[in-house]
Each structure stands twice: as structure tokens, then as C-alpha cells.
Protein backbone atom coordinates (compact mmCIF):
# COMPACT_ATOMS: atom_id res chain seq x y z
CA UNK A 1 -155.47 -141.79 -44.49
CA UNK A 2 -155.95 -137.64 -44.16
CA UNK A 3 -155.98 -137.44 -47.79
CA UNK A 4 -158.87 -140.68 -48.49
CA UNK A 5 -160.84 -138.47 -45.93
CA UNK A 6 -160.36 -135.39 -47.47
CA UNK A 7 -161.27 -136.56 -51.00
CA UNK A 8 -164.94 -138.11 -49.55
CA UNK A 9 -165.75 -134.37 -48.70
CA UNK A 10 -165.20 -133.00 -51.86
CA UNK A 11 -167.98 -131.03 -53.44
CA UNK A 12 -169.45 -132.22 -56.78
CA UNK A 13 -167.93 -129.55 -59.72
CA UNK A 14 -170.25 -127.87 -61.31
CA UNK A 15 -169.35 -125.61 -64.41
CA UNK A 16 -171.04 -121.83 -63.99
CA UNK A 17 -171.83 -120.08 -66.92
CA UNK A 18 -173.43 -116.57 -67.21
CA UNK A 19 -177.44 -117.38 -68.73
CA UNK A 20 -177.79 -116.10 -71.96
CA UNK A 21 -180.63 -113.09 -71.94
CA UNK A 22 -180.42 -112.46 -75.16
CA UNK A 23 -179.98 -113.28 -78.97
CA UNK A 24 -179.88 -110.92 -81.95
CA UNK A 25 -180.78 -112.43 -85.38
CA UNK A 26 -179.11 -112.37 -88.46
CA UNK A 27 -180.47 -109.59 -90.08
CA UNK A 28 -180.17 -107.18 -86.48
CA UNK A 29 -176.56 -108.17 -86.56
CA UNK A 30 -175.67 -107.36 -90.63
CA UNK A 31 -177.48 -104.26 -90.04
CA UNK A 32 -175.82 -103.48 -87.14
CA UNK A 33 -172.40 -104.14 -88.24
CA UNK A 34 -172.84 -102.99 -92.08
CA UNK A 35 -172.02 -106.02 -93.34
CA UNK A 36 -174.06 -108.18 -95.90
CA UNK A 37 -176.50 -110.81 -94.90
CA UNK A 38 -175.20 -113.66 -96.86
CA UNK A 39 -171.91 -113.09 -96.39
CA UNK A 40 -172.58 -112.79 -92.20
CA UNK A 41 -174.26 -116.14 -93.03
CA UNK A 42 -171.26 -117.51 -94.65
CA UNK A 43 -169.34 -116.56 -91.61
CA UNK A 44 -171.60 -117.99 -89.05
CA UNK A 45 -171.60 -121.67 -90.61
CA UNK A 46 -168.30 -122.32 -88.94
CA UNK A 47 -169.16 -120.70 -85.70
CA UNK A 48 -170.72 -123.14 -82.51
CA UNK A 49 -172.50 -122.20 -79.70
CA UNK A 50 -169.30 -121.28 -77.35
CA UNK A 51 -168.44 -118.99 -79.78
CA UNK A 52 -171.98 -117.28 -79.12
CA UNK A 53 -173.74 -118.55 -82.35
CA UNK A 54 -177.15 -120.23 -81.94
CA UNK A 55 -180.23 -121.12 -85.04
CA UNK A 56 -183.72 -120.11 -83.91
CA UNK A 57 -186.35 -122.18 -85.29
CA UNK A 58 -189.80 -120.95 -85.62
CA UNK A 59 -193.17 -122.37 -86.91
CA UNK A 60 -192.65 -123.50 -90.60
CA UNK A 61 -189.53 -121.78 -90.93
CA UNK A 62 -185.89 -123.60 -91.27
CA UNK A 63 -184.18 -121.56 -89.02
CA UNK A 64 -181.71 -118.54 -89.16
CA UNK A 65 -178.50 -117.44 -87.39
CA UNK A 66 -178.63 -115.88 -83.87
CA UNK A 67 -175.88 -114.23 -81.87
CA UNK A 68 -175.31 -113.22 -78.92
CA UNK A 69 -173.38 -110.40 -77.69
CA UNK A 70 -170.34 -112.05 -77.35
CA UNK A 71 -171.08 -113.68 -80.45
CA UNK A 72 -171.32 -110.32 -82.47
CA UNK A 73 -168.21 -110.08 -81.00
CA UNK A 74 -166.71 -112.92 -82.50
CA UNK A 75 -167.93 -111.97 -85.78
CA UNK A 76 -166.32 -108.72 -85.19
CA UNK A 77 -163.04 -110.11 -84.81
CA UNK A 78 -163.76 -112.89 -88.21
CA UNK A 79 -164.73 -109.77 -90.51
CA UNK A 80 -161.03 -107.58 -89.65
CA UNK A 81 -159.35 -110.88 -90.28
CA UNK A 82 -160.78 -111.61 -93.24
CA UNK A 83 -160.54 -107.89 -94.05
CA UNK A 84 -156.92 -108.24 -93.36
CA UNK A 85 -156.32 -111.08 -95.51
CA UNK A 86 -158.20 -109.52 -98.34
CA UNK A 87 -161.27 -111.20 -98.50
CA UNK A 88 -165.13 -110.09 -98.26
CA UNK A 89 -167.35 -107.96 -99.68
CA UNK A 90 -166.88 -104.12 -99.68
CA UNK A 91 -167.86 -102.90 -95.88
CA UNK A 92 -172.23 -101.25 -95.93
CA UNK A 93 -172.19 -98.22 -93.82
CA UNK A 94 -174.36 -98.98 -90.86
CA UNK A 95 -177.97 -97.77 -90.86
């Protein structure tokens, strides 16, 4: 009987999640990192929103690749392992 009266007082769950105040696009990010657009892009098409990877859409346009900082992180972490495994293009140096 305690524990039936103790489960009706339960608060309702609620998952908290730090709001997102910003997203860098495609470009910003490349640039920032010294790596190449397309091959940023290339990354990004297996990354999902957890992992900090959202498309902006604008008037007429398709859409592009935005990150957010945990997100650059992410790619961060893709780009040394596919370093490591020997793939990608030669690293930019960063503007």
C-alpha cells in the first residue's frame, strides 16, 4: 500500500536539455577548422541533430549544414579519425 501511494505522487519526467544559442554554417566551420567545404559536407551527411548537426533553410535556397559548438566538436573528433585511418584531403591552414 506505501509504495501504490508513493508512485501517485510521482512527478511527470521531463528531459532538460541546454537551448541551443547558436549555429555556425558550413562554410564558418571549414574555414574555421581548415578543412575543405565538400569534404566537411561529406562528413556531415552521417551526422543527426544529437550529434550537433542541423540544415538551415532559407528563402529559395535548399539548405546547407549547420553546427553547433558541440557539433564542431564532433567533426573535430571525425576529421583525426579519418586522419588516422588515412583518409581525407590534405589539412588547409586556417585563415
Amino acid at each position: 500500500m506505501e509504495l501504490a501511494a508513493e508512485i501517485g505522487r510521482a512527478q511527470p519526467c521531463r528531459l532538460i536539455m541546454a537551448a541551443i544559442s547558436a549555429v555556425f554554417t558550413i562554410g564558418y566551420v571549414a574555414n574555421l577548422l581548415g578543412e575543405d567545404e565538400n569534404w566537411i559536407f561529406d562528413l556531415s551527411i552521417n551526422m543527426f541533430p544529437e550529434d550537433g548537426c542541423l540544415w538551415v533553410h532559407g528563402v529559395g535556397e535548399d539548405g546547407v549544414p549547420a553546427f553547433t559548438k558541440e557539433g564542431i566538436e564532433n567533426l573535430r573528433q571525425i576529421i583525426a579519425d579519418e586522419r588516422a585511418d588515412g583518409r581525407g584531403p590534405p589539412a588547409k591552414p586556417p585563415k
